[in-house]
N, C-alpha and C. Protein backbone atom coordinates (compact mmCIF):
# COMPACT_ATOMS: atom_id res chain seq x y z
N UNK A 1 -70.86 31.24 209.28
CA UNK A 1 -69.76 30.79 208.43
C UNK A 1 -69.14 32.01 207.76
N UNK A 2 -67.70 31.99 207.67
CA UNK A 2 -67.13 33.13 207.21
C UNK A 2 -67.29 33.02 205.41
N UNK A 3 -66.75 33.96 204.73
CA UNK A 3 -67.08 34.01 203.26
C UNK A 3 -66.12 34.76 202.33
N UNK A 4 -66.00 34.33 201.22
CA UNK A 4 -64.82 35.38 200.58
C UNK A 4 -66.03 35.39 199.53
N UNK A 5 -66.34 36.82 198.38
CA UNK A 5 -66.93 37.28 197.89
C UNK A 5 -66.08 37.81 197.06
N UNK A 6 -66.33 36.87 195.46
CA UNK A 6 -65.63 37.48 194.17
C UNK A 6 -66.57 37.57 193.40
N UNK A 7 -65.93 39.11 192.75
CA UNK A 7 -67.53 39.70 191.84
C UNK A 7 -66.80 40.31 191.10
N UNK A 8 -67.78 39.94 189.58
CA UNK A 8 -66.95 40.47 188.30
C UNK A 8 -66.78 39.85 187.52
N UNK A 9 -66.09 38.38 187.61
CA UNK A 9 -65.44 37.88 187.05
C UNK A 9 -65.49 37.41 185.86
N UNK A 10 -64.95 38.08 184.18
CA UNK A 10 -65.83 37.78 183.11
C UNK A 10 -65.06 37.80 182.19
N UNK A 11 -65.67 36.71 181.05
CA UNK A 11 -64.87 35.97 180.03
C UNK A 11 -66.23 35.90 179.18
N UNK A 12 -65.53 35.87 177.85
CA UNK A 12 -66.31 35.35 176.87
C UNK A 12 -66.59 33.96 176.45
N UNK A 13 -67.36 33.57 176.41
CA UNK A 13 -68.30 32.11 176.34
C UNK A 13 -69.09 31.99 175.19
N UNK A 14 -69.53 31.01 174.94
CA UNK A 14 -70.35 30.00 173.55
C UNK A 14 -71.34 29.57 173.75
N UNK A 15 -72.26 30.24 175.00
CA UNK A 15 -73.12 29.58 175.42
C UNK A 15 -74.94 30.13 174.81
N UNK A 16 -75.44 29.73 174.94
CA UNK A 16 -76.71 30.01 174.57
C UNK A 16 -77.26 28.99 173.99
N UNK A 17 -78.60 29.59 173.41
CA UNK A 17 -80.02 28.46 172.76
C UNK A 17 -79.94 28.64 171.36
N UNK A 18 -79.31 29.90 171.01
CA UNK A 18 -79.21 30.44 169.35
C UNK A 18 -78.05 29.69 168.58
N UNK A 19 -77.92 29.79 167.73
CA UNK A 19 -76.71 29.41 167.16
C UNK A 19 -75.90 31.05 166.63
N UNK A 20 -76.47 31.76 166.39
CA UNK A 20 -75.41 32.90 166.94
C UNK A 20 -74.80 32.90 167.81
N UNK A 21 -75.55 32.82 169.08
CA UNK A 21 -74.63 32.76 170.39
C UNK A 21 -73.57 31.94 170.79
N UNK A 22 -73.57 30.97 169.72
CA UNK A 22 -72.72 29.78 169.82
C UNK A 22 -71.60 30.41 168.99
N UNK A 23 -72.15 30.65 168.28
CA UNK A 23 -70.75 31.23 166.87
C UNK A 23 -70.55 32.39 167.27
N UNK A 24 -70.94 33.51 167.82
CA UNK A 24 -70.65 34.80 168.03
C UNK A 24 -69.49 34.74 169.33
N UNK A 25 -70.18 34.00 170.27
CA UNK A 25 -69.70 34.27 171.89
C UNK A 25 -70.52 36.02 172.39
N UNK A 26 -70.34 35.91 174.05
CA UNK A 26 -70.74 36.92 174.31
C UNK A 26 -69.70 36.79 175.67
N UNK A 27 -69.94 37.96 176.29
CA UNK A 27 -69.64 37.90 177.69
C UNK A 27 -70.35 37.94 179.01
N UNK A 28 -69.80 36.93 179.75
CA UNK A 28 -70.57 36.34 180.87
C UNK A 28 -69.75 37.10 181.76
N UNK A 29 -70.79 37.44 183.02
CA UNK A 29 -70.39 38.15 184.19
C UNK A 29 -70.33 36.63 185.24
N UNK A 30 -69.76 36.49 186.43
CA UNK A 30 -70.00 35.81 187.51
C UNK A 30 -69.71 36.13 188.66
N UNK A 31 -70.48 36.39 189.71
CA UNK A 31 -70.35 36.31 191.07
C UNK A 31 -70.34 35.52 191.71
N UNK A 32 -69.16 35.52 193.04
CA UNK A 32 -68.99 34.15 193.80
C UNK A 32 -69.23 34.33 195.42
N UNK A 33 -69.85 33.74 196.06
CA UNK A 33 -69.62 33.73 197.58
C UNK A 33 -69.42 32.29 197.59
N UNK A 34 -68.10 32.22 198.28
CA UNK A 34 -67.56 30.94 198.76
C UNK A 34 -67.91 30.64 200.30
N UNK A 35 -68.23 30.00 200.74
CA UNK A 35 -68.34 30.00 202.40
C UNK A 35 -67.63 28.63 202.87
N UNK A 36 -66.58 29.24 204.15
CA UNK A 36 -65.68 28.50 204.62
C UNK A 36 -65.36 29.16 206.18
N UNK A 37 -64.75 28.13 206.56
CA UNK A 37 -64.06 28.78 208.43
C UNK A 37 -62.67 29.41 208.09
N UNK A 38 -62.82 30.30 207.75
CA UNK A 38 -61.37 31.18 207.81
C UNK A 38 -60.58 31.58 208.97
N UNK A 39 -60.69 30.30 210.34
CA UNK A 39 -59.80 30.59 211.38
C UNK A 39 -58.18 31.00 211.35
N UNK A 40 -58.35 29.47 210.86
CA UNK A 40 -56.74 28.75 210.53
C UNK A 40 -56.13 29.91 209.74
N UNK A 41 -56.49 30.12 208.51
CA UNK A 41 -56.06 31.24 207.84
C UNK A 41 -55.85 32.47 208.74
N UNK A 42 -56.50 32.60 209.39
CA UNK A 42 -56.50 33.73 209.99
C UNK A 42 -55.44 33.86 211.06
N UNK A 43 -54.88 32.68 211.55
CA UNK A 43 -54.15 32.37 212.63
C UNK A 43 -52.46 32.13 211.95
N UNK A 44 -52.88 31.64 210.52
CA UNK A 44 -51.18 31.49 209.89
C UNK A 44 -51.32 32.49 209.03
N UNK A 45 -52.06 33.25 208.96
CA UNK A 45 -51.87 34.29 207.55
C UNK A 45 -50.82 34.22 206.28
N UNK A 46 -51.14 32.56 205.87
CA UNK A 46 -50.67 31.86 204.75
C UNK A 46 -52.06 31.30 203.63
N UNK A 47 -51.61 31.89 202.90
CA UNK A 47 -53.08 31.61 201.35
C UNK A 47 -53.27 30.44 201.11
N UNK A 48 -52.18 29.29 201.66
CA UNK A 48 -52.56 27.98 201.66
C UNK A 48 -53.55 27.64 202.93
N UNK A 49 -53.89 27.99 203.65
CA UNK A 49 -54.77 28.07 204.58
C UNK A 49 -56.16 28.51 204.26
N UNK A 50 -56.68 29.20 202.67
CA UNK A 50 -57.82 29.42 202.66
C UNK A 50 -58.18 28.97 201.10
N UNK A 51 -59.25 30.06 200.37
CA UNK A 51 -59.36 29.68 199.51
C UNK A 51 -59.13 31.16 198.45
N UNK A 52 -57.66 30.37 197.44
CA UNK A 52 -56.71 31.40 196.73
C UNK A 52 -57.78 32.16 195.95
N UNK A 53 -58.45 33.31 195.88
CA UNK A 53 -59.52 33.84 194.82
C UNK A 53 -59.07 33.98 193.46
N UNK A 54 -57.71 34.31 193.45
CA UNK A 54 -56.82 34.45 191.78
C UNK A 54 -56.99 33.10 191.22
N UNK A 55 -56.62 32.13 191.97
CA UNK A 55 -57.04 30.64 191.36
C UNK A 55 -58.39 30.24 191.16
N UNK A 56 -59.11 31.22 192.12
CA UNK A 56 -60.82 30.68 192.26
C UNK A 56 -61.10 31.45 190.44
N UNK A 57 -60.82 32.63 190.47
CA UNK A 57 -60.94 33.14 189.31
C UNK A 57 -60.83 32.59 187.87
N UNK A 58 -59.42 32.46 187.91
CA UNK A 58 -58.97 31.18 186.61
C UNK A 58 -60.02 30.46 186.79
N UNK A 59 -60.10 29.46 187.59
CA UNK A 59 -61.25 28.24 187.40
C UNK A 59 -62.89 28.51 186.94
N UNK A 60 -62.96 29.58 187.57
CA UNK A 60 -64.48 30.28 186.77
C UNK A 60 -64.03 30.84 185.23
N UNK A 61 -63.35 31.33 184.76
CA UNK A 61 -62.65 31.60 183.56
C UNK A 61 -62.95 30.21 182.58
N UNK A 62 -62.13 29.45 183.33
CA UNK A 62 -62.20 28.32 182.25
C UNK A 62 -63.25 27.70 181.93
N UNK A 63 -64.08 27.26 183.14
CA UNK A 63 -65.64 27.33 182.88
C UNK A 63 -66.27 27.81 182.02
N UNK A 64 -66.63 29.03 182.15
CA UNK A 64 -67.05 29.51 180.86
C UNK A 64 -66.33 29.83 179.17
N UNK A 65 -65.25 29.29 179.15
CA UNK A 65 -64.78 29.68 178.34
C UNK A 65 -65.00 28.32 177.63
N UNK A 66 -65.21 27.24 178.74
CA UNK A 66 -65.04 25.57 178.10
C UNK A 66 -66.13 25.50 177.20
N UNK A 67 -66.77 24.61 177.13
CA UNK A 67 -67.28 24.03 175.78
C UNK A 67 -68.41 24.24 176.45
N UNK A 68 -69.68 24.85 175.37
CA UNK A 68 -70.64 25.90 175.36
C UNK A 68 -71.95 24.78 175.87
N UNK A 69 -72.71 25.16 176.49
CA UNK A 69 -74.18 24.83 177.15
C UNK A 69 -75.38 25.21 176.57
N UNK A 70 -76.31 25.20 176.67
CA UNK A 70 -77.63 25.87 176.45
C UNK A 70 -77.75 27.05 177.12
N UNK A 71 -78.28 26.71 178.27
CA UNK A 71 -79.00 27.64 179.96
C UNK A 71 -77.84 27.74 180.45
N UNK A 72 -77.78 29.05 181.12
CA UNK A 72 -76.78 29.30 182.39
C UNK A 72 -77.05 29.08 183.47
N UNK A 73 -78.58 28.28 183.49
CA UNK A 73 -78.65 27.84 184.90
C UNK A 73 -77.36 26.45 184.81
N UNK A 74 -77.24 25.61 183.84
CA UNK A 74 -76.57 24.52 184.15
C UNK A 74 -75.05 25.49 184.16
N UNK A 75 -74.66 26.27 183.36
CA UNK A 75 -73.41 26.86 183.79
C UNK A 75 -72.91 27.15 185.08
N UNK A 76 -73.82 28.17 185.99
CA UNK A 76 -73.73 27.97 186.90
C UNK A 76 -73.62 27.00 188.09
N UNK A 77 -74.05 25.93 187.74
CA UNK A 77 -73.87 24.56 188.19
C UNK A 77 -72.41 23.76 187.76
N UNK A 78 -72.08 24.28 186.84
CA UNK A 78 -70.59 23.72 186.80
C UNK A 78 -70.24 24.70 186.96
N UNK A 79 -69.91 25.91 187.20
CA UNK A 79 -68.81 26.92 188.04
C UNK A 79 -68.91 26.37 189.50
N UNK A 80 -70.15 25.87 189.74
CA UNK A 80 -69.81 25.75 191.45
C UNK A 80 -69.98 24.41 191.59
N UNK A 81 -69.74 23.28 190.86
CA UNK A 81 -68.94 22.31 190.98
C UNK A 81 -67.54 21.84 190.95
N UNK A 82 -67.04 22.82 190.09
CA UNK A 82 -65.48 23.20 189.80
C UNK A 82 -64.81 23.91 190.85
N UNK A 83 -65.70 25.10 191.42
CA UNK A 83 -65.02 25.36 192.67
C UNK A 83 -65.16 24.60 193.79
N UNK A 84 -66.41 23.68 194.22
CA UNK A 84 -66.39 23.15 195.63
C UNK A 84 -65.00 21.28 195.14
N UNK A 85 -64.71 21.21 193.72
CA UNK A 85 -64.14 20.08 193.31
C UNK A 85 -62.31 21.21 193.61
N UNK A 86 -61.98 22.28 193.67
CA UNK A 86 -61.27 22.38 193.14
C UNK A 86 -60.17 23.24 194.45
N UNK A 87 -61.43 23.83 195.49
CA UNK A 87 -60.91 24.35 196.62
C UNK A 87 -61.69 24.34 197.88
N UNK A 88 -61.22 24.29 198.88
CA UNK A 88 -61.36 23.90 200.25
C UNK A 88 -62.71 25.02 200.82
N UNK A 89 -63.71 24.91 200.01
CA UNK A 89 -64.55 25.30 201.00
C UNK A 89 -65.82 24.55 201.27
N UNK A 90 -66.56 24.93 201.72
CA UNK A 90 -67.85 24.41 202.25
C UNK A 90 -68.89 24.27 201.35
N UNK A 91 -69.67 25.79 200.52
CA UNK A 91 -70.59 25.47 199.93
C UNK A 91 -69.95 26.89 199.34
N UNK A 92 -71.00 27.15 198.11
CA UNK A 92 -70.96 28.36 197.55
C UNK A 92 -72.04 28.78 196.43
N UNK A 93 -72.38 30.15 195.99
CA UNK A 93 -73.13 30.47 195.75
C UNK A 93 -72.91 31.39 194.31
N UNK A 94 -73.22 30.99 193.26
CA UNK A 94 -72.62 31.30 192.13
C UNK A 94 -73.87 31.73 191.40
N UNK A 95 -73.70 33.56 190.89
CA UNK A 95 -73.96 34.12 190.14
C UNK A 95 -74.02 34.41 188.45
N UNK A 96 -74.83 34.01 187.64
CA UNK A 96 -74.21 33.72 186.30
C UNK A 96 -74.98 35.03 185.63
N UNK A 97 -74.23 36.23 184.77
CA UNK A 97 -75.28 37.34 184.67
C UNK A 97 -74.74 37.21 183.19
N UNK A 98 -76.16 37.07 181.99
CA UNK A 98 -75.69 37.54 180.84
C UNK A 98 -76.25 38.65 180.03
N UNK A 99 -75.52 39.66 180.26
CA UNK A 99 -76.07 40.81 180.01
C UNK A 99 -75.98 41.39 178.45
N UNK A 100 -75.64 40.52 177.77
CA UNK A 100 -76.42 40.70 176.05
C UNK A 100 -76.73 39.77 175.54
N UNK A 101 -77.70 39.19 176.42
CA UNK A 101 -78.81 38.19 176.81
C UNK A 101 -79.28 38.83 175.40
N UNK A 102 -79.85 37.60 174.29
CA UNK A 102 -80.69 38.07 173.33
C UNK A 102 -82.48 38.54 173.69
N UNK A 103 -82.59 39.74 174.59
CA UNK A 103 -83.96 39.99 174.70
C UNK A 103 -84.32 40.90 173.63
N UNK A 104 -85.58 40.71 173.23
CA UNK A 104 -85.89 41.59 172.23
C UNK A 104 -86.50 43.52 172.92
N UNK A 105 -86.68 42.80 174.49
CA UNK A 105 -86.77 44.50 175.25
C UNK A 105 -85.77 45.27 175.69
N UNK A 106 -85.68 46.05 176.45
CA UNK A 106 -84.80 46.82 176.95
C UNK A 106 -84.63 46.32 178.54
N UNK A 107 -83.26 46.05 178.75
CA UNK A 107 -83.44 45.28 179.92
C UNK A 107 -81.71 45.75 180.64
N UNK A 108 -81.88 45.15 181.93
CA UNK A 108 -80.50 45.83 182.47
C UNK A 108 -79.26 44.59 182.66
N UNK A 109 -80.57 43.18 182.56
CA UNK A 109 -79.01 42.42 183.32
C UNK A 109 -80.49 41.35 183.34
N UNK A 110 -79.91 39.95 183.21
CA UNK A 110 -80.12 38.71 183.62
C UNK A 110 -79.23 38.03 184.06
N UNK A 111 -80.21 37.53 185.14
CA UNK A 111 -78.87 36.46 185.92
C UNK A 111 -79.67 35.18 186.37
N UNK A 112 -78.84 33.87 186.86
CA UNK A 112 -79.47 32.86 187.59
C UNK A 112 -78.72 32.79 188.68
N UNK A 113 -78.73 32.45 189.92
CA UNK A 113 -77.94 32.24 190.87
C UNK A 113 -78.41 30.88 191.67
N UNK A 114 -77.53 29.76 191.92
CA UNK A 114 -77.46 28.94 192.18
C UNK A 114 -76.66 28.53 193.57
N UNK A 115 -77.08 28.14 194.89
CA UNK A 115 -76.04 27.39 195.73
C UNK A 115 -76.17 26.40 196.00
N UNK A 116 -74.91 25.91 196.20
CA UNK A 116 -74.50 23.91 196.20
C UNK A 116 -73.52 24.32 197.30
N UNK A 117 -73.41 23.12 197.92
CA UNK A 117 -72.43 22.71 198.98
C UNK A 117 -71.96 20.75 198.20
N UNK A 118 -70.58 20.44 199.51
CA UNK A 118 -70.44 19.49 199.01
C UNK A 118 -71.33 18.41 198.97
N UNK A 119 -72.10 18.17 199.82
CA UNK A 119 -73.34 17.21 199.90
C UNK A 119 -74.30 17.12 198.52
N UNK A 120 -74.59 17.93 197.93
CA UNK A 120 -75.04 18.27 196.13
C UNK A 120 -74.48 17.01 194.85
N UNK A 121 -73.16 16.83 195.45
CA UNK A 121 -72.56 16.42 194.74
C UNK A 121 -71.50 15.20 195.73
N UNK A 122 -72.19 14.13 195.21
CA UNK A 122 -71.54 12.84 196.14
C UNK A 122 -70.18 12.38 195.50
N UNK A 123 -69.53 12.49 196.17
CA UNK A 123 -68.55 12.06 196.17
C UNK A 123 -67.14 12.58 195.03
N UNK A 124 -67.12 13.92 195.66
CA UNK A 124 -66.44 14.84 195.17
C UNK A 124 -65.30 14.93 195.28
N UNK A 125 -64.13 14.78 195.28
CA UNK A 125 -62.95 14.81 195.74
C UNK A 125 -62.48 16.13 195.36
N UNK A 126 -61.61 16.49 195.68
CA UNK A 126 -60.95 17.85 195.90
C UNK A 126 -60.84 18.72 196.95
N UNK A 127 -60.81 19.59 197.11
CA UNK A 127 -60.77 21.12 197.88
C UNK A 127 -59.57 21.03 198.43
N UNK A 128 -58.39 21.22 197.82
CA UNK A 128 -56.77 21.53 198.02
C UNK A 128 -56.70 23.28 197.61
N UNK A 129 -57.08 23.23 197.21
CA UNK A 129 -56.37 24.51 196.81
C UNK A 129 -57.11 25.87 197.18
């Protein structure tokens, strides 16, 4: 299966277990592998033919920016419900890294990474865009 791979993508969020983290915000990193058949695209070399990453972007944006969670494991679970609800691909694999993660050690990076396809999630409508 072919794949488009967006990495980076980061906004400040409300998320955490603290209530600092809720009132402070921090910034969340996210990585995306989308997996899809990028023939067609490939054959009309028109962006309506695949899946737009500037739009994939926004939609991870708003995600985290929406209304705050506990765990980023469930974050990650709605970034890649929002994308398989929101654009035409297959499954995907979503990276959630919060790297001023309240650890009390010295540390480089936490992350959870999660993949879902549409089958995860019954009866999903979307993937236009």
């Amino acid at each position: 299966m072919d794949r488009i791979e967006l990495r980076g993508v980061t906004a400040t969020g409300y998320h955490g277990v603290f209530d600092f983290e809720r009132r402070e915000g921090q910034p969340f990193v996210v990585d995306l592998v989308m997996h899809r058949d990028f023939r067609r695209a490939a054959e009309t070399d028109d962006v309506e033919d695949t899946a737009h990453y500037g739009l994939v972007a926004e939609a991870v944006t708003a995600v985290i920016e929406g209304p705050p969670v506990n765990l980023i494991e469930k974050l990650a679970v709605l970034i890649a419900r929002a994308v398989l609800a929101g654009f035409d691909v297959e499954s995907v694999e979503v990276t959630v890294h919060k790297p001023k993660a309240p650890i009390e050690v010295p540390f480089g990076d936490v992350a959870v990474v999660v993949s879902r396809s549409r089958a995860d999630f019954p009866g999903l409508e979307g993937g236009s865009a």
